[in-house]
PDB file of N, CA and C in Angstrom:
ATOM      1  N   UNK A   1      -3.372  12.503  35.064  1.00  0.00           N
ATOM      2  CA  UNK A   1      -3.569  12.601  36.496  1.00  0.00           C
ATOM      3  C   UNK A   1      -3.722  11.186  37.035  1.00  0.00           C
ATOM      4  N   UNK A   2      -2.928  10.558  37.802  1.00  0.00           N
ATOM      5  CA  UNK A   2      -3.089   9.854  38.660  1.00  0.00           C
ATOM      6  C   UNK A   2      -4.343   9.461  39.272  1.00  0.00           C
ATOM      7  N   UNK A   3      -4.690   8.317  39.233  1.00  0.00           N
ATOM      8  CA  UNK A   3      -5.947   8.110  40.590  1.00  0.00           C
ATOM      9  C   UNK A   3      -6.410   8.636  41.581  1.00  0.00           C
ATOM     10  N   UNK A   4      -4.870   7.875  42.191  1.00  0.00           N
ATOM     11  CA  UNK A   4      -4.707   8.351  43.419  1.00  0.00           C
ATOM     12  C   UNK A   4      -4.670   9.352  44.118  1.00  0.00           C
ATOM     13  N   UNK A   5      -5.187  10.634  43.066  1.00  0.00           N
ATOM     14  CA  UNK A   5      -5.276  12.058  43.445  1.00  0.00           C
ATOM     15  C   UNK A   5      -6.397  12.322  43.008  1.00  0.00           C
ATOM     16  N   UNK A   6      -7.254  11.702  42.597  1.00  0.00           N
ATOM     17  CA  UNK A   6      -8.624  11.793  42.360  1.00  0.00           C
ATOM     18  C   UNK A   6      -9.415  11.589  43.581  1.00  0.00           C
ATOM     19  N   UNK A   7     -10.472  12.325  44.130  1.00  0.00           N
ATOM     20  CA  UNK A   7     -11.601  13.057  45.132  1.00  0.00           C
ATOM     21  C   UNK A   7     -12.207  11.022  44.576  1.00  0.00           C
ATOM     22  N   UNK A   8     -12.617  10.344  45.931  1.00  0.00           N
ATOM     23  CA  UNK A   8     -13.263   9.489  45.955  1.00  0.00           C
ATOM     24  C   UNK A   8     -14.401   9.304  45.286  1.00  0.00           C
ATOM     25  N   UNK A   9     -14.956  10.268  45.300  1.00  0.00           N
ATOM     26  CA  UNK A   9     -16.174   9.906  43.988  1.00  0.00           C
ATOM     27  C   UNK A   9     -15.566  10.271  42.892  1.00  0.00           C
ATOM     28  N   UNK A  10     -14.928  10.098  42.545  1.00  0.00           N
ATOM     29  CA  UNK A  10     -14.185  10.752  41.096  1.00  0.00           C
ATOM     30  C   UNK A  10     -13.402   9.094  40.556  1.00  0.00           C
ATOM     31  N   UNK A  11     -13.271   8.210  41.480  1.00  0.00           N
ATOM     32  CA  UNK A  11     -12.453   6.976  41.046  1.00  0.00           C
ATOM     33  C   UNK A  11     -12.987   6.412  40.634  1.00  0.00           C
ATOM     34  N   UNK A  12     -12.163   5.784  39.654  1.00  0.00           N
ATOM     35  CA  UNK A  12     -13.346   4.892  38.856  1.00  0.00           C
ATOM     36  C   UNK A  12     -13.227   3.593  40.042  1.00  0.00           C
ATOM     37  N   UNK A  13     -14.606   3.164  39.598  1.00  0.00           N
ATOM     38  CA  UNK A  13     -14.997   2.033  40.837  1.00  0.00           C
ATOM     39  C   UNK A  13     -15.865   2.269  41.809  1.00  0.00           C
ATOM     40  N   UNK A  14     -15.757   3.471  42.142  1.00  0.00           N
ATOM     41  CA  UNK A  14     -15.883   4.284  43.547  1.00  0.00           C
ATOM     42  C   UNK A  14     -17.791   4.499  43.465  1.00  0.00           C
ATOM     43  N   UNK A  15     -18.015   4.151  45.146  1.00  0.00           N
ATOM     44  CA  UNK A  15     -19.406   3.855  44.698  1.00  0.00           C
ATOM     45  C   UNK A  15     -20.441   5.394  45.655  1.00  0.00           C
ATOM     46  N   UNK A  16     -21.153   5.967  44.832  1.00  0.00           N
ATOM     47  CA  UNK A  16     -21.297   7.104  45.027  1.00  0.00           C
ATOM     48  C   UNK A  16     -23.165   7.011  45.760  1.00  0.00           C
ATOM     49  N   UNK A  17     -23.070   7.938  46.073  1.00  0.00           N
ATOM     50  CA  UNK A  17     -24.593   7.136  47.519  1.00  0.00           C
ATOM     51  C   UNK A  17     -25.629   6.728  46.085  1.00  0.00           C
ATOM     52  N   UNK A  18     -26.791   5.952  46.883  1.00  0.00           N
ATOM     53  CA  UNK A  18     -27.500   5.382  45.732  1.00  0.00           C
ATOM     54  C   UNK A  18     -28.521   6.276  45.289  1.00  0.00           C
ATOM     55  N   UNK A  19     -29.383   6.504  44.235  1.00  0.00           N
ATOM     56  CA  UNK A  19     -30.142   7.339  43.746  1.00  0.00           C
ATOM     57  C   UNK A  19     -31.057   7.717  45.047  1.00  0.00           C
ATOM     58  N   UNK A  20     -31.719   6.398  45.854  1.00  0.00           N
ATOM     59  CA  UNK A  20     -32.681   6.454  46.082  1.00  0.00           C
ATOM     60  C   UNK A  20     -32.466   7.021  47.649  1.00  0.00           C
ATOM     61  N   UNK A  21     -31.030   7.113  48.248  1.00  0.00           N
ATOM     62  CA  UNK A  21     -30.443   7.680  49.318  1.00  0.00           C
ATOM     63  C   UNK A  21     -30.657   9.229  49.118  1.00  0.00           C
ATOM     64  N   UNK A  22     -30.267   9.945  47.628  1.00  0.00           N
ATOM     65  CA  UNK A  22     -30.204  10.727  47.316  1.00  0.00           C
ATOM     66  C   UNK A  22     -31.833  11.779  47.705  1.00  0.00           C
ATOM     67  N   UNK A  23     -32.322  10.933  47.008  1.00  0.00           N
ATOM     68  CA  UNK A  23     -34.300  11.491  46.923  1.00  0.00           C
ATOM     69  C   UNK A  23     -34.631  11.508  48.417  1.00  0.00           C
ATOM     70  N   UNK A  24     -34.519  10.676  48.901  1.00  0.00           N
ATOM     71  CA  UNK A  24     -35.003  10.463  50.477  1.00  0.00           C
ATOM     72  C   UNK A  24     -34.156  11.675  51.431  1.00  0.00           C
ATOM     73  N   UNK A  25     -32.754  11.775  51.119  1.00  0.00           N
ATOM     74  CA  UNK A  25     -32.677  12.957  51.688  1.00  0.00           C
ATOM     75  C   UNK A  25     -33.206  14.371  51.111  1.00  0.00           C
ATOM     76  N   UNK A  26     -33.258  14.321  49.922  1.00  0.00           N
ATOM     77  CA  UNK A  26     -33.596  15.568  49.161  1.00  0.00           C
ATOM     78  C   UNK A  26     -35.202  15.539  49.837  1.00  0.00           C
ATOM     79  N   UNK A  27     -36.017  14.795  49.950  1.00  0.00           N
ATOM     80  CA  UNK A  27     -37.436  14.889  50.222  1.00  0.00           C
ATOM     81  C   UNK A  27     -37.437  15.167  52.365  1.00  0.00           C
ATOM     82  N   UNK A  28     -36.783  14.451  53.210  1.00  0.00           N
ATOM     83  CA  UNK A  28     -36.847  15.117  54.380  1.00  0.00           C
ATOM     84  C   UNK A  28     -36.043  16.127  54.479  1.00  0.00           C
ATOM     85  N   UNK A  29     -35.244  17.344  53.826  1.00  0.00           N
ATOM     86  CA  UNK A  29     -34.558  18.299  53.830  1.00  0.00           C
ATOM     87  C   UNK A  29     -35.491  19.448  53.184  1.00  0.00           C
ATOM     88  N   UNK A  30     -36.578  18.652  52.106  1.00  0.00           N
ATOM     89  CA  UNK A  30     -37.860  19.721  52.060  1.00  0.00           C
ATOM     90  C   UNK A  30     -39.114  19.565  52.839  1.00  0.00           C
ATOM     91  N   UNK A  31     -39.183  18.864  53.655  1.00  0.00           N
ATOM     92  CA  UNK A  31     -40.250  18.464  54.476  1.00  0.00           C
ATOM     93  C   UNK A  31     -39.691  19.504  55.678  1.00  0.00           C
ATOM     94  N   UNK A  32     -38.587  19.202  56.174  1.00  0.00           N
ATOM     95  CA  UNK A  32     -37.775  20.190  57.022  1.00  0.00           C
ATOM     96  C   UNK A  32     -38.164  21.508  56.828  1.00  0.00           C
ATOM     97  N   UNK A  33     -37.674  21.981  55.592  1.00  0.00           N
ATOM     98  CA  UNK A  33     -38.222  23.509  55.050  1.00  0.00           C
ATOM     99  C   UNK A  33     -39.200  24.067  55.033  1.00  0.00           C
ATOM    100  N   UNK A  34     -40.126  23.468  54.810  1.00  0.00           N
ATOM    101  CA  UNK A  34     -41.445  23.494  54.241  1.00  0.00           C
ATOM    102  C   UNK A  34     -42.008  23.677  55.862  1.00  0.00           C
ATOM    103  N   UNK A  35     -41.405  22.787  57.060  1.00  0.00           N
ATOM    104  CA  UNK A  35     -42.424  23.191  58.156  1.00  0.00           C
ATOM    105  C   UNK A  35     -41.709  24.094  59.191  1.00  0.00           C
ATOM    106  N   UNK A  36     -40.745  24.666  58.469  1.00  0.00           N
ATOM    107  CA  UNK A  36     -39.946  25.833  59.054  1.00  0.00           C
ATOM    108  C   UNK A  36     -40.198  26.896  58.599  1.00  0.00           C
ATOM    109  N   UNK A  37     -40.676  26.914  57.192  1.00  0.00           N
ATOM    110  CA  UNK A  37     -41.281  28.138  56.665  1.00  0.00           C
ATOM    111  C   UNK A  37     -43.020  28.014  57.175  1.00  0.00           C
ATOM    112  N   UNK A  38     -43.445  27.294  57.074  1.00  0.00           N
ATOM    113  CA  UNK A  38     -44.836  27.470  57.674  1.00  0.00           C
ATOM    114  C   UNK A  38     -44.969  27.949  59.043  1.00  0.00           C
ATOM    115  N   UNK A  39     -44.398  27.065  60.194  1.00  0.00           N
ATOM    116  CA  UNK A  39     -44.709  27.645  61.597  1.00  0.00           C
ATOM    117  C   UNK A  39     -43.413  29.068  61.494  1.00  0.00           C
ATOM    118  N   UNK A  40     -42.662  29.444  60.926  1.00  0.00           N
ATOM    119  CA  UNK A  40     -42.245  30.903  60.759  1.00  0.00           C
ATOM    120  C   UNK A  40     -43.503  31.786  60.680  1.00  0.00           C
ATOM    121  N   UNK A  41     -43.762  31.106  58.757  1.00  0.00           N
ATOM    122  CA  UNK A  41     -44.783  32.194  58.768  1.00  0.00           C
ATOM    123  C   UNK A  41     -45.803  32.463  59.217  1.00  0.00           C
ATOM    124  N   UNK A  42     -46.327  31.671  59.818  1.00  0.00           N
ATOM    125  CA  UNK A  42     -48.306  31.527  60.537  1.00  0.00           C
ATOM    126  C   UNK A  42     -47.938  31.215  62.210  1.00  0.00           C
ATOM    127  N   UNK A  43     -46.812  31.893  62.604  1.00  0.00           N
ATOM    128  CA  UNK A  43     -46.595  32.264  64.049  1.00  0.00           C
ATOM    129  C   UNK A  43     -47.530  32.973  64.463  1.00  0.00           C
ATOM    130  N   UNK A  44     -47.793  32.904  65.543  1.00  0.00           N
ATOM    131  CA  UNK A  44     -48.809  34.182  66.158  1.00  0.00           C
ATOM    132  C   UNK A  44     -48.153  35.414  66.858  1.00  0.00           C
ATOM    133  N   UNK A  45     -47.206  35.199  67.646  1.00  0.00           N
ATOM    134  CA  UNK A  45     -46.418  36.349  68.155  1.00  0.00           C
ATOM    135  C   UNK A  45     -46.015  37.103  66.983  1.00  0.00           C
ATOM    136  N   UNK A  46     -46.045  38.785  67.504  1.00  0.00           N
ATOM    137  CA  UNK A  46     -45.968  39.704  66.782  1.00  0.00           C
ATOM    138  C   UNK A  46     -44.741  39.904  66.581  1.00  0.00           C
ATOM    139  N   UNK A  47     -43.910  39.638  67.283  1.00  0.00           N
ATOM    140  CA  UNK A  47     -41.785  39.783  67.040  1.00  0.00           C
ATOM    141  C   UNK A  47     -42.150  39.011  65.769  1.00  0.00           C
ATOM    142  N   UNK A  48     -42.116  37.308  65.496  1.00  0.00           N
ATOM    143  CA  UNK A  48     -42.204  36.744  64.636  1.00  0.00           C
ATOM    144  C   UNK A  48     -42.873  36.966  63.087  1.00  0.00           C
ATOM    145  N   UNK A  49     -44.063  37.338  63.621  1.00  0.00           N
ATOM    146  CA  UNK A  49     -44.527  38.416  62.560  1.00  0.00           C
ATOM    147  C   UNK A  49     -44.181  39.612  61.411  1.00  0.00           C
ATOM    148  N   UNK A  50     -43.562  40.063  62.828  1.00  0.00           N
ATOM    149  CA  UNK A  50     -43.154  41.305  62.240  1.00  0.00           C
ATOM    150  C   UNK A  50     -42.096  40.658  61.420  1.00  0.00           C
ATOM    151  N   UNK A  51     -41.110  40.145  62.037  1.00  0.00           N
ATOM    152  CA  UNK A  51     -39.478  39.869  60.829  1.00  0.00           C
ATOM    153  C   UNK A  51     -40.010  39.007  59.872  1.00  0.00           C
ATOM    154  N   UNK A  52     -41.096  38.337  59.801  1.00  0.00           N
ATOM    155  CA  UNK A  52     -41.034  37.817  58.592  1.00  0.00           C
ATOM    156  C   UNK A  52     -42.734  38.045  57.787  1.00  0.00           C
ATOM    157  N   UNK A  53     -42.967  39.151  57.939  1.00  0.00           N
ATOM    158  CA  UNK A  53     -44.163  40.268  57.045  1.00  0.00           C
ATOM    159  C   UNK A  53     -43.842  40.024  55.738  1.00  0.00           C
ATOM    160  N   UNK A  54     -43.320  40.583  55.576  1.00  0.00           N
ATOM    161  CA  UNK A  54     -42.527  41.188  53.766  1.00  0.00           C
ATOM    162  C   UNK A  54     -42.171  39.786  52.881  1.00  0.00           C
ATOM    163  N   UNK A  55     -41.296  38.950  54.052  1.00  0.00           N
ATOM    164  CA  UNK A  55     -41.152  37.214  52.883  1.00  0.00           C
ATOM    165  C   UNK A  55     -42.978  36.876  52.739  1.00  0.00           C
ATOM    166  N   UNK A  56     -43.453  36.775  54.114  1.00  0.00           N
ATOM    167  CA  UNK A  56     -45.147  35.739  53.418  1.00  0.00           C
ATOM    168  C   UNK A  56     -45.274  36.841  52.326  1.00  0.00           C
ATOM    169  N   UNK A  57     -45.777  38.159  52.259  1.00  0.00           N
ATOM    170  CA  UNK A  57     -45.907  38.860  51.248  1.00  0.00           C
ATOM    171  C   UNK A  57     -45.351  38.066  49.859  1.00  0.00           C
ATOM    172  N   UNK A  58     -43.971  38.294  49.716  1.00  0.00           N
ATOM    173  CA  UNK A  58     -43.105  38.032  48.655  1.00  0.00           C
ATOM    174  C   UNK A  58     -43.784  36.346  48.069  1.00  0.00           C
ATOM    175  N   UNK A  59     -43.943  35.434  48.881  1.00  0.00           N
ATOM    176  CA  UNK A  59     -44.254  34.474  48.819  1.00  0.00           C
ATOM    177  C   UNK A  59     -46.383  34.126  48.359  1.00  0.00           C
ATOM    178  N   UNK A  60     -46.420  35.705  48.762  1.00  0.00           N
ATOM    179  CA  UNK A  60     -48.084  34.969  48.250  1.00  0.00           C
ATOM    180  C   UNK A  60     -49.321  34.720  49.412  1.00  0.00           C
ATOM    181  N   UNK A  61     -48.447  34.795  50.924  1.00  0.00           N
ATOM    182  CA  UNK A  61     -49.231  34.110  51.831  1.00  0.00           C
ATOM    183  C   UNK A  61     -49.709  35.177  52.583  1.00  0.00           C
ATOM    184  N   UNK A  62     -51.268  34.949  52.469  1.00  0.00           N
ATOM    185  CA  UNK A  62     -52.167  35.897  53.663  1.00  0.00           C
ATOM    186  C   UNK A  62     -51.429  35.989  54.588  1.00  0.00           C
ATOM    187  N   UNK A  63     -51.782  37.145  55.515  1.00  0.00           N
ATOM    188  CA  UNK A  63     -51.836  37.236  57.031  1.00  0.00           C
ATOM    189  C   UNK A  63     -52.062  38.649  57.675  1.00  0.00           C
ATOM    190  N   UNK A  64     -53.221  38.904  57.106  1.00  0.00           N
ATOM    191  CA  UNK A  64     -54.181  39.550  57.686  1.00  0.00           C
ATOM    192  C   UNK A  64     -55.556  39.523  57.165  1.00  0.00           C
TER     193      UNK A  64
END
């Protein structure tokens, strides 16, 4: 196979994001999560509540 038909990170040479680009997004993409699942789950309105009862359950988390 040709190079030149090789996917850019696949070339040799080819410089692929740096470890530490990697972690930093991996860590604000769970910081993200983490406070999307919290104010989900410890909403006070009862709509909110209600659709997501059964995940805090599944997950472990009081709420009542």
């Amino acid at each position: 196979m040709a190079a030149s038909t090789l996917s850019p990170a696949l070339r040799p040479g080819s410089s692929a994001p740096a470890h530490s680009t990697r972690i930093i997004a991996g860590a604000v993409a769970l910081a993200f999560g983490l406070c999307l699942f919290l104010a989900t789950g410890f909403a006070a309105p009862s709509l909110i509540h209600n659709a997501t009862h059964d995940t805090r359950h599944a997950f472990g988390l009081p709420c009542h």
